[in-house]
Protein backbone atom coordinates (compact mmCIF):
# COMPACT_ATOMS: atom_id res chain seq x y z
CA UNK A 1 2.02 -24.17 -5.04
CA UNK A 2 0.84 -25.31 -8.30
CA UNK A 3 -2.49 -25.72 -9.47
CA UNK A 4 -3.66 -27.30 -12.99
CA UNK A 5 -7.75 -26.08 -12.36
CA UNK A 6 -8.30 -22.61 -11.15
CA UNK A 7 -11.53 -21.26 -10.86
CA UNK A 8 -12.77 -18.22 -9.35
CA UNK A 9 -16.72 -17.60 -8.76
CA UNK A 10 -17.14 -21.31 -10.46
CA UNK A 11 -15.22 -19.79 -13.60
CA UNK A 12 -12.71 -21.96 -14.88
CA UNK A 13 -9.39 -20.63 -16.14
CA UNK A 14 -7.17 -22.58 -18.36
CA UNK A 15 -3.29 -22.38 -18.56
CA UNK A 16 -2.26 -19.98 -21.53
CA UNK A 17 -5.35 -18.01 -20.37
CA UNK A 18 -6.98 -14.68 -19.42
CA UNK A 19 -10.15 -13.85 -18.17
CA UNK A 20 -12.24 -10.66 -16.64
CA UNK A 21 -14.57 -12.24 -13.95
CA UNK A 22 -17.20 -10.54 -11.65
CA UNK A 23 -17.22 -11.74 -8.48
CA UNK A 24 -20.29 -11.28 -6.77
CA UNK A 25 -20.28 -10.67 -2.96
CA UNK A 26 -24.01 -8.56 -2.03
CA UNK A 27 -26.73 -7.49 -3.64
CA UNK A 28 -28.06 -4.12 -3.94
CA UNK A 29 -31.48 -2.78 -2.13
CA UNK A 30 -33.28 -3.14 -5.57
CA UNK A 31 -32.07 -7.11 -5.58
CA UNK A 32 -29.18 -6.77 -7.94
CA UNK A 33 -25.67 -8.34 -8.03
CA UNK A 34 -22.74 -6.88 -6.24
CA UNK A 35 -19.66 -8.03 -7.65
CA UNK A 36 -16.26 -7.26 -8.09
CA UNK A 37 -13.95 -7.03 -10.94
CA UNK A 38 -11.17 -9.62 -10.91
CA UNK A 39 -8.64 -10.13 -13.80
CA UNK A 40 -7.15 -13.30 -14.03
CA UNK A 41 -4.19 -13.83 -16.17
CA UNK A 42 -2.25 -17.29 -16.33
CA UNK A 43 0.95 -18.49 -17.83
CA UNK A 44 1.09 -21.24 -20.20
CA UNK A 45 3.15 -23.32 -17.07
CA UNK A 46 2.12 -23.25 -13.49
CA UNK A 47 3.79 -21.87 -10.93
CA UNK A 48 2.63 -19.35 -8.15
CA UNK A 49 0.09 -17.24 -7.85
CA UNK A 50 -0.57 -13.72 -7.13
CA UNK A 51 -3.10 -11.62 -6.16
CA UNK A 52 -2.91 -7.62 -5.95
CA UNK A 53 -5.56 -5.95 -4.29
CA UNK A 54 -6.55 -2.49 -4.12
CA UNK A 55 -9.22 -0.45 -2.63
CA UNK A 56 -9.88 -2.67 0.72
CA UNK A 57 -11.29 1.55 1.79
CA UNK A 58 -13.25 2.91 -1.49
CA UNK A 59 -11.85 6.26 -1.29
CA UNK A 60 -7.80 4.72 -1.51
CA UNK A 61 -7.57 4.40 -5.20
CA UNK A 62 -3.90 5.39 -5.80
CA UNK A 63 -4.20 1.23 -5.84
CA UNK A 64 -6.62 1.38 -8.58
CA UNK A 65 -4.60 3.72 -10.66
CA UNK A 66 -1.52 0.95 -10.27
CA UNK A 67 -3.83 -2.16 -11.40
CA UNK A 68 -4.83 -0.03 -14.03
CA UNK A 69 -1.67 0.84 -15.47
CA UNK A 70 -0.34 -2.63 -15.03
CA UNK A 71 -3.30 -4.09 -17.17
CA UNK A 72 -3.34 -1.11 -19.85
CA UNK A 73 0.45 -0.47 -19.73
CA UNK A 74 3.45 -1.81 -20.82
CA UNK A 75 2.82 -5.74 -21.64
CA UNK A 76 4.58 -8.50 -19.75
CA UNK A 77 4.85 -11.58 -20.10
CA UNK A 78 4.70 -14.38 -17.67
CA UNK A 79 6.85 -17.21 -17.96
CA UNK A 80 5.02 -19.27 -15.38
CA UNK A 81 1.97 -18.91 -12.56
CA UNK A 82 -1.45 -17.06 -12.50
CA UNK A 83 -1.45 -13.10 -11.17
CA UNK A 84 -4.81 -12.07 -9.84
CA UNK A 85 -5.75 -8.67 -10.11
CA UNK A 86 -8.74 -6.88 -7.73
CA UNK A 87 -8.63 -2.98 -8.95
CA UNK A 88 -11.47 -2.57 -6.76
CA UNK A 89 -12.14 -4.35 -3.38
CA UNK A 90 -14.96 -2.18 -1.53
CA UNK A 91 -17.28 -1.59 -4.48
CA UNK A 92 -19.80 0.15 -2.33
CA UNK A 93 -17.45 2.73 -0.88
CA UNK A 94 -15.54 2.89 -4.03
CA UNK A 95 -19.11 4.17 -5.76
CA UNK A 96 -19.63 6.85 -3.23
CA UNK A 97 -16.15 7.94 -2.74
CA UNK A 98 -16.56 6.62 0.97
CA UNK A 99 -13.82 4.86 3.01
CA UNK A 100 -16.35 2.95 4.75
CA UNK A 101 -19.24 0.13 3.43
CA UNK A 102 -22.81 1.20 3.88
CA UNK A 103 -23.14 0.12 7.01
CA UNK A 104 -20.00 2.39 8.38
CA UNK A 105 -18.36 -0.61 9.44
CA UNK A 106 -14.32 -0.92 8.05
CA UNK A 107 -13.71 -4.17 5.78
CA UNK A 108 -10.30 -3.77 6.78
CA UNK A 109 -11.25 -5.26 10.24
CA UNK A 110 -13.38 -8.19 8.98
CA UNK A 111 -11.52 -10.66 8.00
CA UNK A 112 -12.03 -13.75 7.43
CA UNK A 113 -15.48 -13.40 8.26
CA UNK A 114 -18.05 -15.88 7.63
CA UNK A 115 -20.79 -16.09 5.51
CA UNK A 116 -23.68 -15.70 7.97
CA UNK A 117 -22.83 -12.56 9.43
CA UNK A 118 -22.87 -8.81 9.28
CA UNK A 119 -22.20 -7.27 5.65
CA UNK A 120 -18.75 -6.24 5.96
CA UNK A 121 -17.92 -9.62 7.38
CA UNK A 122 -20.18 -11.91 4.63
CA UNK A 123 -17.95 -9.54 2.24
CA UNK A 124 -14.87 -10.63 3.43
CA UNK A 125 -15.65 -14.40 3.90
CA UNK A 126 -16.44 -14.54 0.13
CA UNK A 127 -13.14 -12.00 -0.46
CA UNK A 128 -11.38 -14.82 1.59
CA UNK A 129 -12.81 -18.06 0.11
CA UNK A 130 -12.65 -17.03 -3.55
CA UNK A 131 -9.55 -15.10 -3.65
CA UNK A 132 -7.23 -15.73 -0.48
CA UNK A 133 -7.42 -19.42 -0.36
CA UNK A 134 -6.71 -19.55 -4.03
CA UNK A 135 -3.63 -17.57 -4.10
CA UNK A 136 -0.15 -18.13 -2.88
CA UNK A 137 0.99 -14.68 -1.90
CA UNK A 138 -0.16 -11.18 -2.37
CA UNK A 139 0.08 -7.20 -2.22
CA UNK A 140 -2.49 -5.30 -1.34
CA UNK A 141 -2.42 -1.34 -2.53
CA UNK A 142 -3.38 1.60 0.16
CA UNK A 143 -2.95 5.21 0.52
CA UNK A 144 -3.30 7.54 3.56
CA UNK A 145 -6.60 7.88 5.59
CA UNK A 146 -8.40 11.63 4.80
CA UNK A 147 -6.69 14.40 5.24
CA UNK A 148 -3.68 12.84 5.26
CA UNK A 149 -0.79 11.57 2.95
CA UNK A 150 1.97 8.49 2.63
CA UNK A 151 5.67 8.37 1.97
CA UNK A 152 5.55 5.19 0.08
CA UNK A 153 6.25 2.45 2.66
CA UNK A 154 5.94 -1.57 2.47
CA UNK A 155 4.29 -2.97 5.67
CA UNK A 156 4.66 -7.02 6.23
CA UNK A 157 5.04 -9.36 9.37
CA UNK A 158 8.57 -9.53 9.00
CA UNK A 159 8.41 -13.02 11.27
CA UNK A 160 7.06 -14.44 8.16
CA UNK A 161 10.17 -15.41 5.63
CA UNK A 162 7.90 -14.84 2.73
CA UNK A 163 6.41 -11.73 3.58
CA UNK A 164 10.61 -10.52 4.51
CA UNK A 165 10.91 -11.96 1.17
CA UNK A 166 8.17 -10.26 -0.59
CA UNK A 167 8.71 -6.97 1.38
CA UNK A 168 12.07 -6.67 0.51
CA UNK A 169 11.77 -7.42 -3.25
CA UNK A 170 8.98 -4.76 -3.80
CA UNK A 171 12.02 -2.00 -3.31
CA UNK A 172 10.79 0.39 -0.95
CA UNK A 173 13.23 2.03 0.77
CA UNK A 174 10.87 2.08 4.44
CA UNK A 175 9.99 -1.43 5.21
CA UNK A 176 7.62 -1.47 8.72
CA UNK A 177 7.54 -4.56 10.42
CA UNK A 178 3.87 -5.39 11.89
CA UNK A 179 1.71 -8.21 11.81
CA UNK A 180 -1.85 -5.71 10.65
CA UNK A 181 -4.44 -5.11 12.67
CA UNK A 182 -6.80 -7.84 14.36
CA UNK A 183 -9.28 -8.26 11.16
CA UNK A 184 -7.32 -6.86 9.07
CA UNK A 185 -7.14 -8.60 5.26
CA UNK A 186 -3.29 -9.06 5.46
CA UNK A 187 -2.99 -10.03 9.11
CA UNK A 188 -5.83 -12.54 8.45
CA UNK A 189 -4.44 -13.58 4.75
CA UNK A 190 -0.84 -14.38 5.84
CA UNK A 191 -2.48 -16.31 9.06
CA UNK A 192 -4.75 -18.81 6.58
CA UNK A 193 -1.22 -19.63 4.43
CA UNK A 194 -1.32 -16.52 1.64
CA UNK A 195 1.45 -14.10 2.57
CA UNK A 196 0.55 -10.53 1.92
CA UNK A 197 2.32 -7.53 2.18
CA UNK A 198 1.22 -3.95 1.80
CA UNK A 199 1.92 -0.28 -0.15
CA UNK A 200 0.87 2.71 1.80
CA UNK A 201 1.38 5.64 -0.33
CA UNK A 202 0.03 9.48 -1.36
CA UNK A 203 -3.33 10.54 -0.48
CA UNK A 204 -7.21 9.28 -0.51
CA UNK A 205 -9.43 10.59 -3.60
CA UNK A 206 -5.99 10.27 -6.01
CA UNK A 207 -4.43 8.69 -8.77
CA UNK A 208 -0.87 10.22 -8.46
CA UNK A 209 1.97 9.52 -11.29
CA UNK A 210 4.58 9.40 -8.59
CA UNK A 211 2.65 6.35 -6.36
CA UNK A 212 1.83 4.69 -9.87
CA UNK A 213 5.62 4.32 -11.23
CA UNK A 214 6.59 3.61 -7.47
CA UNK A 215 3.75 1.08 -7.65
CA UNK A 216 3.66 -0.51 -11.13
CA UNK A 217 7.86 -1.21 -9.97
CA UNK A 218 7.13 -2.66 -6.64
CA UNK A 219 4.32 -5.18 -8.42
CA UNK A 220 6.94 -6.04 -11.23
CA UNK A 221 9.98 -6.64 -8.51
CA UNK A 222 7.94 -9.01 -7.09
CA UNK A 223 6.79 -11.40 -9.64
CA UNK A 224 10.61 -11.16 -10.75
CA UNK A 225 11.41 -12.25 -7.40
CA UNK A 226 9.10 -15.29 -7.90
CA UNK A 227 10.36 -15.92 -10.94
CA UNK A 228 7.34 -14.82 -12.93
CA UNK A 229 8.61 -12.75 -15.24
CA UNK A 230 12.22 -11.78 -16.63
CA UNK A 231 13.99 -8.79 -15.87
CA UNK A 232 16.58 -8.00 -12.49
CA UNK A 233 14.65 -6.28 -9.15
CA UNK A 234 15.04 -2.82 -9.02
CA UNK A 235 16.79 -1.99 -5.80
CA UNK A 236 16.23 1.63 -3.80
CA UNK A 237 19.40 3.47 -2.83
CA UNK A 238 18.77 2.35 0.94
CA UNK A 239 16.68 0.30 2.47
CA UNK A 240 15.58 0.53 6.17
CA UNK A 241 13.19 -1.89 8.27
CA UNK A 242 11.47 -0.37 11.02
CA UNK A 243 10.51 -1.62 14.09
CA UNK A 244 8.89 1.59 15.76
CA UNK A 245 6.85 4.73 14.95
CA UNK A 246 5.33 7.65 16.73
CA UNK A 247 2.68 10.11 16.24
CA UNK A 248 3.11 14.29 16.73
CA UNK A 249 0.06 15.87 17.61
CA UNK A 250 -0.66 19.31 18.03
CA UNK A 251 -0.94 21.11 21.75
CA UNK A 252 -2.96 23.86 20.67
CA UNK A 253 -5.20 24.76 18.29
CA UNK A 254 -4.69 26.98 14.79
CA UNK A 255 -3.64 27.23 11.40
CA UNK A 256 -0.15 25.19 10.30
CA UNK A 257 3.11 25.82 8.28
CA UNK A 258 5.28 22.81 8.25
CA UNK A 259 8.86 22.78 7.75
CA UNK A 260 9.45 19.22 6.38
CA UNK A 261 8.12 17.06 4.02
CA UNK A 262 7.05 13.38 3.44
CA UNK A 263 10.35 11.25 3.48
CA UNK A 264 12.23 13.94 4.88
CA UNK A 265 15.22 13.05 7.78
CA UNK A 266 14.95 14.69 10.51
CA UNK A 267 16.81 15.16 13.87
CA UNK A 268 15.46 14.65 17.30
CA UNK A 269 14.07 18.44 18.33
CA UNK A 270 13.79 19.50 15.43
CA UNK A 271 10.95 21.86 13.84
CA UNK A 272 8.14 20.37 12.35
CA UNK A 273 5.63 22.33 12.00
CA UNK A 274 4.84 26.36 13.31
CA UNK A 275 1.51 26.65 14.87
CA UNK A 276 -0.15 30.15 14.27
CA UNK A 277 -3.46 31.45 16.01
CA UNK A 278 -5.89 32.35 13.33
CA UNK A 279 -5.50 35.88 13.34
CA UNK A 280 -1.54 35.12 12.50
CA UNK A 281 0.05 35.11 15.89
CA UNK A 282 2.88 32.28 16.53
CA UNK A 283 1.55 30.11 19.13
CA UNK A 284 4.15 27.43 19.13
CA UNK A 285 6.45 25.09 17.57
CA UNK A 286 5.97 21.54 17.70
CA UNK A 287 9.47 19.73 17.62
CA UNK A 288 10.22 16.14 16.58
CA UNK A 289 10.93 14.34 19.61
CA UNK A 290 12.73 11.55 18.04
CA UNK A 291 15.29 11.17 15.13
CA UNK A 292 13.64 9.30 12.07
CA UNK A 293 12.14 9.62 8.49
CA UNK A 294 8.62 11.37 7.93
CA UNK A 295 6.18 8.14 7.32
CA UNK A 296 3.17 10.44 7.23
CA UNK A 297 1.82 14.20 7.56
CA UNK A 298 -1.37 15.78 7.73
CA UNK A 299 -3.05 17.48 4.49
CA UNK A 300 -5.04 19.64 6.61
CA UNK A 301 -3.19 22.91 8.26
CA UNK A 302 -6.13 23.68 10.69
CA UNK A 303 -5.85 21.39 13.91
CA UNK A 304 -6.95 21.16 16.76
CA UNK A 305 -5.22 20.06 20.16
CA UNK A 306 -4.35 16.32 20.41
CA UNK A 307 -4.85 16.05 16.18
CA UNK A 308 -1.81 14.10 13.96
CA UNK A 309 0.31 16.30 12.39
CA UNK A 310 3.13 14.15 11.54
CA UNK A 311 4.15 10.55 11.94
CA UNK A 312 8.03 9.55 12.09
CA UNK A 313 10.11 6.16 11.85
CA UNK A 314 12.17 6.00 14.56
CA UNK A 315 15.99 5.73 13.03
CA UNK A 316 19.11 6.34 14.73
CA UNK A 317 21.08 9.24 13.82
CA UNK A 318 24.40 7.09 13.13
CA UNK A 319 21.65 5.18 10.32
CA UNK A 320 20.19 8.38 9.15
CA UNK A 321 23.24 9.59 8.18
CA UNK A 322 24.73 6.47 6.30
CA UNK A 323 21.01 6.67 4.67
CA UNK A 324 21.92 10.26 3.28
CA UNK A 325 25.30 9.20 2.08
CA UNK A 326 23.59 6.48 -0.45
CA UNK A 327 20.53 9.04 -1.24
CA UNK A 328 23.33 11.46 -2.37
CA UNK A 329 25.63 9.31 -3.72
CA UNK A 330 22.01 7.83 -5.88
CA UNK A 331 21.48 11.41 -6.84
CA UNK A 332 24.86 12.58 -7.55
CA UNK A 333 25.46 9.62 -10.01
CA UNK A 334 24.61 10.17 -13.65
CA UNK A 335 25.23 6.12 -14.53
CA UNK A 336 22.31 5.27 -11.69
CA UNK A 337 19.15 4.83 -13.37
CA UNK A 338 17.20 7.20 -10.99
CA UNK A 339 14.47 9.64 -10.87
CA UNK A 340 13.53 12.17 -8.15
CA UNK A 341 10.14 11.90 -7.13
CA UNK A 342 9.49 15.64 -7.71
CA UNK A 343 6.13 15.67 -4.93
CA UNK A 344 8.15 14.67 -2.70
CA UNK A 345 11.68 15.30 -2.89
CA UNK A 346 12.92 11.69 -1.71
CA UNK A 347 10.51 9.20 -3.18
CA UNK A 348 13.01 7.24 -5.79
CA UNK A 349 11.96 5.47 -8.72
CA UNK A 350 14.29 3.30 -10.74
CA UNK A 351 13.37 4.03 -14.27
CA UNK A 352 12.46 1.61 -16.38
């Protein structure tokens, strides 16, 4: 899509230019403006547009710490089409370090909204009409929930050729296949015509280097894939799409040691995590019951019964092991231009 006039909060930008905007979507209890930052940066020739979002929850700001980097970063160029950039969706929550808005009510289950109703859903009507409807595809930025962190995963509808297209450019090595959520900004966004993929990575409350780099690459992959920028995408040793997950919980409570980490492969039955009582005693071992990668693992060692402790991609063990053969054969090779995500031991970052 191509657009000569863009405009954003009745701001116009120009080709050739870039502008900070606030766009305002409440007001405060005193009567003051609400708004949110947007950065709007267009080439000199049209072509698409994209918008990257982060902090839909105000406490995931591993997002923020991307969108930051991109804008005070490396410079890029781009050759044609507008990039939107939202460092900080949830304003309120992202001001008192709270998931949630004031009103405990999830913006990630609002949208579209409309413009006469509750605050979360007013929010995302104007989210929707300002920035959505403007844009012709997008990534929004997220980490775990609390007390919990994210092997860096991509999560798209991938029904949708564009978001297949998009999901598989941004070079993560899980891809999970889901529509979102009813409500939810990227279910709702790819519905009205803006295809939007997501990054869940690293925990809530942090900016960490290793989701930044993984970010920042994902972001640039992309527009290279549109053919916004120069530059060849950046492909991951292996790439898996995954069609199924399942939660471990714990059976009893006590205090945790785990035995794998985030991205790990691991075999059907085996150990994930030792649970001990809290005077030290071994209570029990909870087992994988499926063969997969580790998507996700509690923060917190104290549980109690029926809590997450780890969440797995289901992958069968005839993939897992042609999986290991490229990770090793990445590692083992001194002319491939990658890094080993030191936190946790399998996150790979082509460096730049």
């Amino acid at each position: 899509m191509t657009r000569k006039a863009f405009k954003i909060a009745g701001e116009p930008v120009t080709l050739g230019q870039s502008k900070d905007i606030r766009l305002e979507i409440s007001e405060t209890y005193t009567g003051d403006k609400t708004c949110v930052p947007v950065r709007v940066i267009r080439s000199t020739k049209q072509g698409p547009v994209l918008l990257v979002t982060a902090a839909i929850h105000g406490d995931e700001i591993n997002g923020t710490g991307i969108i930051h980097d991109f804008l005070f970063g490396t410079q890029i160029t781009l050759l044609k089409g507008t990039l939107v950039l939202v460092p900080v969706v949830n304003v309120f929550g992202f001001e008192s370090h709270e998931r949630y808005l004031p009103d405990r009510r999830d913006l990630n289950r609002y949208f579209p909204g409309t413009a006469g109703g509750s605050l979360a859903s007013r929010i995302a009507h104007t989210l929707t009409t300002e920035l959505v409807d403007k844009c012709d595809y997008c990534i929004d930025l997220h980490t775990a929930a609390f007390q919990r962190t994210n092997y860096p995963n991509v999560r798209a509808d991938l029904s949708s050729p564009d978001c297949r297209k998009l999901a598989t450019a941004f070079g993560s090595a899980l891809v999970i296949d889901g529509k979102g959520p009813i409500g939810s900004f990227r279910r709702s966004s790819t519905k009205r015509g803006c295809p939007t993929i997501i990054l869940e990575a690293g925990e809530p409350w942090k900016i960490e280097p290793t989701v930044m780099k993984i970010g920042l690459q994902g972001i640039k992959n992309v527009l290279r894939e549109l053919g916004m920028i120069r530059g060849n995408i950046r492909r991951p040793p292996y790439q898996v799409f995954i069609r199924k997950t399942t939660w471990l919980r714990a059976t009893v409570g006590g205090i945790l040691k785990f035995h794998v980490s985030p991205g790990d492969f691991v075999d059907e039955s085996q150990p994930i995590a030792t649970n001990y009582s809290i005077l030290g005693a071994e209570q029990s071992i909870l087992k994988s019951t499926v063969s997969g990668i580790v998507l996700s693992m509690a923060t917190m060692p104290a549980v109690k019964p029926g809590e997450p402790i780890c969440h797995i991609a289901l992958v069968s063990p005839r993939q897992l092991a042609r999986y290991e053969k490229k990770l090793n054969n990445a590692k083992n090779d001194p002319h491939n231009q990658v890094q080993v995500d030191l936190a946790t031991s399998l996150a790979l970052v082509q460096a730049h």
